[in-house]
Protein backbone atom coordinates (compact mmCIF):
# COMPACT_ATOMS: atom_id res chain seq x y z
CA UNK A 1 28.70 11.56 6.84
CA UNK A 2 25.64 9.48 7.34
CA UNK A 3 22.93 9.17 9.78
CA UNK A 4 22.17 5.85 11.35
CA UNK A 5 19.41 4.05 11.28
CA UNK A 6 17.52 2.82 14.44
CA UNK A 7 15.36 -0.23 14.05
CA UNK A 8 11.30 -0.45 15.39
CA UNK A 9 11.74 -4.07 14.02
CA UNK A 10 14.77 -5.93 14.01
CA UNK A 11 13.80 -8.50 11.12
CA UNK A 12 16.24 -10.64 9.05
CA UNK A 13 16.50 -9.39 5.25
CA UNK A 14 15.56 -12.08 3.37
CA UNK A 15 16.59 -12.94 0.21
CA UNK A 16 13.54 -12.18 -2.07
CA UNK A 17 13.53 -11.93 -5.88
CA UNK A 18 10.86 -9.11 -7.75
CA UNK A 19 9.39 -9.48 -11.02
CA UNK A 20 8.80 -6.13 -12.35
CA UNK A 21 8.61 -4.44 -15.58
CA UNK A 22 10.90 -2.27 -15.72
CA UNK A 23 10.96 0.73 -17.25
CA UNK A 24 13.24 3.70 -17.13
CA UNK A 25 11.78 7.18 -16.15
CA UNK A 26 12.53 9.78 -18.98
CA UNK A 27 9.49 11.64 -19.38
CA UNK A 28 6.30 11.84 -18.25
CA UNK A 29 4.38 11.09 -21.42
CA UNK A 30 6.20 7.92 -21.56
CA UNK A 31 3.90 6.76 -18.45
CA UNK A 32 0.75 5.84 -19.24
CA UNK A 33 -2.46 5.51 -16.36
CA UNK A 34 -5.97 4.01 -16.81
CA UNK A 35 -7.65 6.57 -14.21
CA UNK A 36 -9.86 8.95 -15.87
CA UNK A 37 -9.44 11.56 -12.62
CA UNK A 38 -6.95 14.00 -13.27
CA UNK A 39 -4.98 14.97 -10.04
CA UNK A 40 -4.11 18.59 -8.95
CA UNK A 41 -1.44 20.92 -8.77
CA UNK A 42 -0.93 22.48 -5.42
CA UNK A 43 1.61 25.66 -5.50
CA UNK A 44 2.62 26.81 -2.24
CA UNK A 45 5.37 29.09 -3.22
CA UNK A 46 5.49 28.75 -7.13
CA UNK A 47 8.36 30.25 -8.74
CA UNK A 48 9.07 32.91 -5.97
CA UNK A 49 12.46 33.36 -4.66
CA UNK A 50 10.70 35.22 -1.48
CA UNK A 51 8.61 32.42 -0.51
CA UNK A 52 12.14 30.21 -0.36
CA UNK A 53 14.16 32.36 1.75
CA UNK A 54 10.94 33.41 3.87
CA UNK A 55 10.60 29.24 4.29
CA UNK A 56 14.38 29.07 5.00
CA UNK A 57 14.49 31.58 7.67
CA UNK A 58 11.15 30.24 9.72
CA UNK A 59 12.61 27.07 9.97
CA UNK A 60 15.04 27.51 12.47
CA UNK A 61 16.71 24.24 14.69
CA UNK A 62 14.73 25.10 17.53
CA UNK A 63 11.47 25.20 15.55
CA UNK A 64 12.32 21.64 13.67
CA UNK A 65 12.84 20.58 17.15
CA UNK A 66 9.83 21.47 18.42
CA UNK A 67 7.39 20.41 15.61
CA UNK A 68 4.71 18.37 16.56
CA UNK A 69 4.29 15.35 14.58
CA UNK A 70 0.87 15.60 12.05
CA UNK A 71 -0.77 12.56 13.50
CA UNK A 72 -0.90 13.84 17.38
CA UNK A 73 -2.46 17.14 15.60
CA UNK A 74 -4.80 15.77 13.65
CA UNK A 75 -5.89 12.64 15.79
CA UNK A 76 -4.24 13.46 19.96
CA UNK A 77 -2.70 10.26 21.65
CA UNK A 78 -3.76 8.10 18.17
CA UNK A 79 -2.34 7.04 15.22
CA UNK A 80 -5.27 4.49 14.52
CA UNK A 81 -7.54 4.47 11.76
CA UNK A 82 -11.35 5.20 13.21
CA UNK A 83 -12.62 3.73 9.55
CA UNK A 84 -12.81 0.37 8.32
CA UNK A 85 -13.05 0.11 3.92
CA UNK A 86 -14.50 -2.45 1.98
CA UNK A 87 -12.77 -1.07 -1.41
CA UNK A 88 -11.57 -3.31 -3.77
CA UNK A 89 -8.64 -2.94 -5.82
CA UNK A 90 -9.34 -1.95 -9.45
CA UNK A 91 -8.68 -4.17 -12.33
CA UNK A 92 -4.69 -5.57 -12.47
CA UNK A 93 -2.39 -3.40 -15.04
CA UNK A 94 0.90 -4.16 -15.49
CA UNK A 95 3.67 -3.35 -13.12
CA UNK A 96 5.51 -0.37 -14.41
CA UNK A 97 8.80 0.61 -12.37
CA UNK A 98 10.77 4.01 -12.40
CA UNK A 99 13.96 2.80 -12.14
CA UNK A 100 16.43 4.52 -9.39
CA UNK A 101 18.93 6.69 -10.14
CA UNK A 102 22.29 7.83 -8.37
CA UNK A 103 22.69 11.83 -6.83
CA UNK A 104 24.28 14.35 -9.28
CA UNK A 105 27.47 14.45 -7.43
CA UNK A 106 27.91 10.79 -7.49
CA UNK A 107 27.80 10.45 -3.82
CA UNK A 108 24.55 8.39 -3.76
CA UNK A 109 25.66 4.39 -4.53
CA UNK A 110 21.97 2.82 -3.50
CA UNK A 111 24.38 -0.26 -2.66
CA UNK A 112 25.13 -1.16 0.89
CA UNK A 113 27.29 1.75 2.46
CA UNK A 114 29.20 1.07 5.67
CA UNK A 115 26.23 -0.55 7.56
CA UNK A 116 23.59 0.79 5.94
CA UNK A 117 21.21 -1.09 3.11
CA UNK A 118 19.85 2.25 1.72
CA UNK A 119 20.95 6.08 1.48
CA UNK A 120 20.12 7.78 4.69
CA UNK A 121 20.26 11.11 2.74
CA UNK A 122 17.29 9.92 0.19
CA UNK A 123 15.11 10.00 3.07
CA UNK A 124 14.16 13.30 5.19
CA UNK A 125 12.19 15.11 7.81
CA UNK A 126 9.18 17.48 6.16
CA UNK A 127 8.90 20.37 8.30
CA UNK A 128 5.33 21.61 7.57
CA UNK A 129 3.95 25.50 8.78
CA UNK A 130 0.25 25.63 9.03
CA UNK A 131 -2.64 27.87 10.86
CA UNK A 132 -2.49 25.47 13.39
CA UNK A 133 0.91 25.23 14.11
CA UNK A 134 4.44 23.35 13.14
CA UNK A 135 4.38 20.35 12.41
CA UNK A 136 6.01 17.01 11.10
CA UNK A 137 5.91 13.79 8.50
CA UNK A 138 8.29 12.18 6.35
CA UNK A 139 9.19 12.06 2.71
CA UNK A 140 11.74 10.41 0.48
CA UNK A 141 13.41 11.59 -2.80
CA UNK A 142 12.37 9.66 -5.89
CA UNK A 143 13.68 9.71 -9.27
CA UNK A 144 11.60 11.39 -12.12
CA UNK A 145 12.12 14.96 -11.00
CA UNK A 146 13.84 17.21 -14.45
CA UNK A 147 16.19 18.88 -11.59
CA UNK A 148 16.41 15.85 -9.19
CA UNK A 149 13.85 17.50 -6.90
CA UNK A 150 11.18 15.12 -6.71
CA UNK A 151 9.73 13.50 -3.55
CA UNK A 152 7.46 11.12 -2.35
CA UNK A 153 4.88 11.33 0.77
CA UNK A 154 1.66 11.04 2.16
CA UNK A 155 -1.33 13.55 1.21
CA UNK A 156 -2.63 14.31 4.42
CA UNK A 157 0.75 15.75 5.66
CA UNK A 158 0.59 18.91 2.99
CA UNK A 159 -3.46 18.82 3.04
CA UNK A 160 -5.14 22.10 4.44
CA UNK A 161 -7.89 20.03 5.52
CA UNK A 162 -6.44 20.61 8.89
CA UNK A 163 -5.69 24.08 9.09
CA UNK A 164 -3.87 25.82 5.68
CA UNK A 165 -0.19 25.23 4.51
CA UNK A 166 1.97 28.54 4.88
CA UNK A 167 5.29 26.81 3.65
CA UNK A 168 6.99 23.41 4.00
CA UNK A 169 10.49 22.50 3.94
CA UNK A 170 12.00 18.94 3.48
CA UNK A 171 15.75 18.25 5.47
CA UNK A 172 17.21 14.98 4.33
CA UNK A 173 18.48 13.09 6.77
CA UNK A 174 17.71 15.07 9.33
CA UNK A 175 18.46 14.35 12.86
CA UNK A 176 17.79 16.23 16.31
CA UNK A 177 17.84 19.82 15.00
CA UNK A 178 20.14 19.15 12.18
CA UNK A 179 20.13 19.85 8.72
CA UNK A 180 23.61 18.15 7.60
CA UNK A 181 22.84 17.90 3.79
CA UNK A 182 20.41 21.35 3.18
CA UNK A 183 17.29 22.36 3.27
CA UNK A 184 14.40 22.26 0.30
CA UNK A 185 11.37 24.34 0.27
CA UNK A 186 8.38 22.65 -0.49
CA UNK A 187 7.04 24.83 -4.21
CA UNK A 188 4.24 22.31 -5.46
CA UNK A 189 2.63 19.09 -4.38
CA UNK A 190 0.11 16.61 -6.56
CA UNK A 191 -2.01 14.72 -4.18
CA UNK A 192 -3.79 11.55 -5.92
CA UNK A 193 -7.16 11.61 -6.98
CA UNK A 194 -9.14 9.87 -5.10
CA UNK A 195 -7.84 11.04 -1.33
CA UNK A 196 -10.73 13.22 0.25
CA UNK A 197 -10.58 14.73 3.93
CA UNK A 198 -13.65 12.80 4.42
CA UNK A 199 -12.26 9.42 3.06
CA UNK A 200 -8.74 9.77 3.74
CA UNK A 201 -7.59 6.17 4.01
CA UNK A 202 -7.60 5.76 0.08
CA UNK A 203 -4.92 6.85 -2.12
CA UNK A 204 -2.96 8.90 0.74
CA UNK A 205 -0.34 9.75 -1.38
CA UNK A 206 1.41 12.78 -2.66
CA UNK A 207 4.60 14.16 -5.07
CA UNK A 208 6.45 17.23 -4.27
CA UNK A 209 8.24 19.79 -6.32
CA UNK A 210 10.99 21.41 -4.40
CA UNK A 211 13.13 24.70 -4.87
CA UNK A 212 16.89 24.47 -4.96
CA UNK A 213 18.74 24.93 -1.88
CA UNK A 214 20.20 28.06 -0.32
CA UNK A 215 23.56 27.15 -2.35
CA UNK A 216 21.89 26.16 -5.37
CA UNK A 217 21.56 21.87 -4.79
CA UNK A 218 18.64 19.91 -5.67
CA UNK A 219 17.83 16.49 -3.35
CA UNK A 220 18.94 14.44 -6.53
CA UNK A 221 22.17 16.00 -5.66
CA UNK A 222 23.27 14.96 -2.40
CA UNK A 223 21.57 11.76 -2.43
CA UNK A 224 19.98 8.53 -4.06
CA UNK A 225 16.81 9.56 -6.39
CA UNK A 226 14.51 6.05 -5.12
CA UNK A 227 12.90 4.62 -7.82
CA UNK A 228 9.02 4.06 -8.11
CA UNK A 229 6.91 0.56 -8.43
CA UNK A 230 3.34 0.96 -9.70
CA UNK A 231 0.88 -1.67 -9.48
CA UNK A 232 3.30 -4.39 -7.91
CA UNK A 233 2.28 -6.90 -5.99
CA UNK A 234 1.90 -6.44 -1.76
CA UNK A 235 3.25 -10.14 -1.06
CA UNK A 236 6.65 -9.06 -0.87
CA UNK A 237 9.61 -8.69 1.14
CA UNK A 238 9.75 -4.49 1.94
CA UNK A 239 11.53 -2.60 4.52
CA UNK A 240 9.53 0.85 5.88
CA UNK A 241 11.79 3.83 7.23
CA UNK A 242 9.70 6.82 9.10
CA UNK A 243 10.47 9.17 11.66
CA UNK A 244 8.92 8.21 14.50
CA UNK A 245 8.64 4.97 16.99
CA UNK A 246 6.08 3.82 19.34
CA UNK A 247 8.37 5.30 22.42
CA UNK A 248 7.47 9.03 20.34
CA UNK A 249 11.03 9.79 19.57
CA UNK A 250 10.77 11.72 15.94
CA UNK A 251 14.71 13.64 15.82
CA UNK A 252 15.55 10.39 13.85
CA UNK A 253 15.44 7.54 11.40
CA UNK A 254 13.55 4.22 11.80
CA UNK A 255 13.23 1.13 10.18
CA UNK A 256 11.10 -2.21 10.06
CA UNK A 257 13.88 -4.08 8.00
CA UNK A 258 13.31 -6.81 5.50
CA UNK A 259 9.66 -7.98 6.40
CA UNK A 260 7.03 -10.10 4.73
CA UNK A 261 4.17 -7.32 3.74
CA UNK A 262 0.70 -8.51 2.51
CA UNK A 263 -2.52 -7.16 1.38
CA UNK A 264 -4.19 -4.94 4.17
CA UNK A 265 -7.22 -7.30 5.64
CA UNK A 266 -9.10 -3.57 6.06
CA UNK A 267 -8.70 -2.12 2.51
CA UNK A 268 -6.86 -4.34 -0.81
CA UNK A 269 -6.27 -0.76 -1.80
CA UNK A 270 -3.53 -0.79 0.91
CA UNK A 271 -0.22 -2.51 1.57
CA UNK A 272 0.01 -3.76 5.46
CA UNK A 273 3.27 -4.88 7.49
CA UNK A 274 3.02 -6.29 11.25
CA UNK A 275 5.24 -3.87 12.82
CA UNK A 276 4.23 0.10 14.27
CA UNK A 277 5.64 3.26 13.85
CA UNK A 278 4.88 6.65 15.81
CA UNK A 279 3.27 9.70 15.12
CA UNK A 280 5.62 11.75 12.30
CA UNK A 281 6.24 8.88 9.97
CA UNK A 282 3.76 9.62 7.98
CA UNK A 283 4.70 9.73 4.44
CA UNK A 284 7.56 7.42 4.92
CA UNK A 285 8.60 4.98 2.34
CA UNK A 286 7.84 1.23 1.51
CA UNK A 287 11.01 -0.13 -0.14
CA UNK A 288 11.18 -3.42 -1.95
CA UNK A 289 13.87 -5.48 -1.02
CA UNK A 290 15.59 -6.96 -3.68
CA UNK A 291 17.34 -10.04 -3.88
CA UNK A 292 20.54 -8.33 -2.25
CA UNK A 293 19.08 -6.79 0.68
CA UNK A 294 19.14 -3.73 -0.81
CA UNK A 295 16.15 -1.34 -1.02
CA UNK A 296 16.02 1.38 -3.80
CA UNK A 297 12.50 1.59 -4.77
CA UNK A 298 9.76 2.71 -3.84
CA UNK A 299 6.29 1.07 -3.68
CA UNK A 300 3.95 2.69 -0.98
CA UNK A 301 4.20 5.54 1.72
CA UNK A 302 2.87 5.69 5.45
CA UNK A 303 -0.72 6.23 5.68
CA UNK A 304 -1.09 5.31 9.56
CA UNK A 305 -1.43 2.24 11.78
CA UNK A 306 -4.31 -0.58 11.25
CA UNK A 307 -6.24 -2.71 13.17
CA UNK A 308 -5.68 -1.52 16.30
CA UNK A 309 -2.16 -0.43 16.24
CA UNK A 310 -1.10 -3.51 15.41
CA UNK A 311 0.47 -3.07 11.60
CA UNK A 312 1.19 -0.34 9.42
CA UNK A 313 -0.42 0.46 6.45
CA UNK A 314 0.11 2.85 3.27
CA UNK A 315 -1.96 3.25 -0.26
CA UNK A 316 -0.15 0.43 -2.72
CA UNK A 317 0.99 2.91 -5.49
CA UNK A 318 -1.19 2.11 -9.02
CA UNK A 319 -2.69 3.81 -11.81
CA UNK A 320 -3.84 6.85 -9.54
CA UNK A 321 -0.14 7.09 -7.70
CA UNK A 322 1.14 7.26 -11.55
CA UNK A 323 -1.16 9.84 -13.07
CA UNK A 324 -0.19 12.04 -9.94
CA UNK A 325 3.64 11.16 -10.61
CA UNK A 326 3.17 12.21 -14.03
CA UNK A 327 2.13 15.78 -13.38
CA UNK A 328 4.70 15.95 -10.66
CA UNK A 329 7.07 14.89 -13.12
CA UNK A 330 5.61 17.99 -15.74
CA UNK A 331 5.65 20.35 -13.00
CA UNK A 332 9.05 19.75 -11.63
């Protein structure tokens, strides 16, 4: 069964053709970066079976339910950006994309299903436990992962900057309370060098390990693995799923659908689209739209709104996002 979507923006999906190089993901020494930074691992639970049931257990419906979403924690009643950048973008390299990959079982097409443009199930809640409190963002499942457990966010969701991580656990397609397709504990992240607490609106992206499901499944198996563009280009047709809209409601999917992104005026590090989320879509994906109005990969997660609430903006995956995919990829 899947979840619908609910639209922030009700756009048209255009028809819009990508030129990428494509390249399919089989290792991680295949995948080359420029950056000279080399990005960290961040265990939360490592290998240990009693850190997944532990994470299990805590998160109970009520408690998913009652999560606050990271952005009213970190920044109450705004999801605005108090900086303004001048960064540049680095030197052009070459696009490089990870190319998508269907679930384990099968089940996961990537194609248009019933009404839907995308797999529901390849995106999820991520429930997050910290000294501070519960509380909320959004990932998606990408491909790359050696067990299909491989995910996509934002850094400042899993940072301790705000108070220290105790456990995470990511529900695909989750809505109000429900877990209809498992729960993952959150082992490992890789944030991307670069992202500071005290410069967080660069390279606010991050790539999870999980553990295997309380009956053994990985996220690759129950739904779509997304695949990955690096260094594409922001003038593009993309559609951006989070949960979380401007009304607050975060118990579900939502989607700006098939709109023209661009270059954020603020930071060129940054992709930009003219349509808002809420707090809790954080770390929720950018998908390209291809030239069928479908959306598979990957190019850029929620960072937070821009100039003055009025668009959306996330760090435009490149060499940095890649290095960090790469030791996601080795850690997985």
């Amino acid at each position: 069964m899947r979840s619908s979507i609910r639209y922030a923006f009700l756009g048209t999906v255009a028809v819009a053709t990508v030129s990428l190089t494509v390249v399919p993901a089989v290792n991680a020494a295949t995948l080359t970066s420029s950056s000279a930074s080399e990005p960290d691992v961040v265990m939360l639970g490592g290998q240990s079976p009693d850190y997944d049931a532990t994470t299990r257990a805590y998160w109970t419906p009520q408690r998913m339910r009652e999560a606050v979403p990271l952005d009213d924690v970190v920044a109450p009643g705004t999801r605005g950006e108090g900086e303004k950048s001048t960064a540049a973008a680095g030197p052009a390299s070459p696009p490089t994309v990870i190319l998508p990959a269907e679930s384990k079982s099968g089940s996961g097409t990537g194609a248009r299903v019933e009404t839907d443009p995308y797999d529901t199930r390849s995106v999820g809640k991520l429930f997050i436990r910290q000294t501070n409190g519960n509380v909320s963002c959004t990932a998606v499942a990408v491909n790359g992962g050696k067990s299909g457990n491989l995910l996509a966010t934002a850094t400042h969701c899993l940072s301790p900057d705000k108070g220290k991580t105790e456990n995470a656990d990511y529900v695909p397609a989750y809505s109000k309370g429900t877990s209809p397709y498992d729960s993952f504990p959150v082992r490992a992240y890789v944030p991307t060098a670069g992202w500071t607490p005290g410069h967080p609106q660069q390279h606010d992206a991050a790539f999870v390990v999980t553990a295997p499901s309380v009956n053994g499944r990985n996220p690759g198996d129950i739904g779509y693995q997304n695949g990955l563009a690096f260094n594409n280009s922001p003038d593009q047709r993309v559609t951006v799923v989070g949960y979380g809209n401007k009304a607050g409601d975060t118990e579900q999917q939502y989607g700006c659908v098939g709109v023209r992104a661009f270059r954020d005026p603020s930071d060129s590090t940054r992709i930009a689209v003219n349509c808002v989320f809420g707090p809790g879509a954080s770390g929720g994906p950018f998908f390209v739209t291809d030239d069928q109005g479908v959306y598979n990969v990957v190019t850029a997660v929620i960072r937070g709104s821009a100039g003055n609430q009025t668009r959306e903006v996330g760090p435009l995956f490149g060499d940095s996002e890649l290095q960090a995919y790469n030791t996601a990829v080795a850690t997985s």
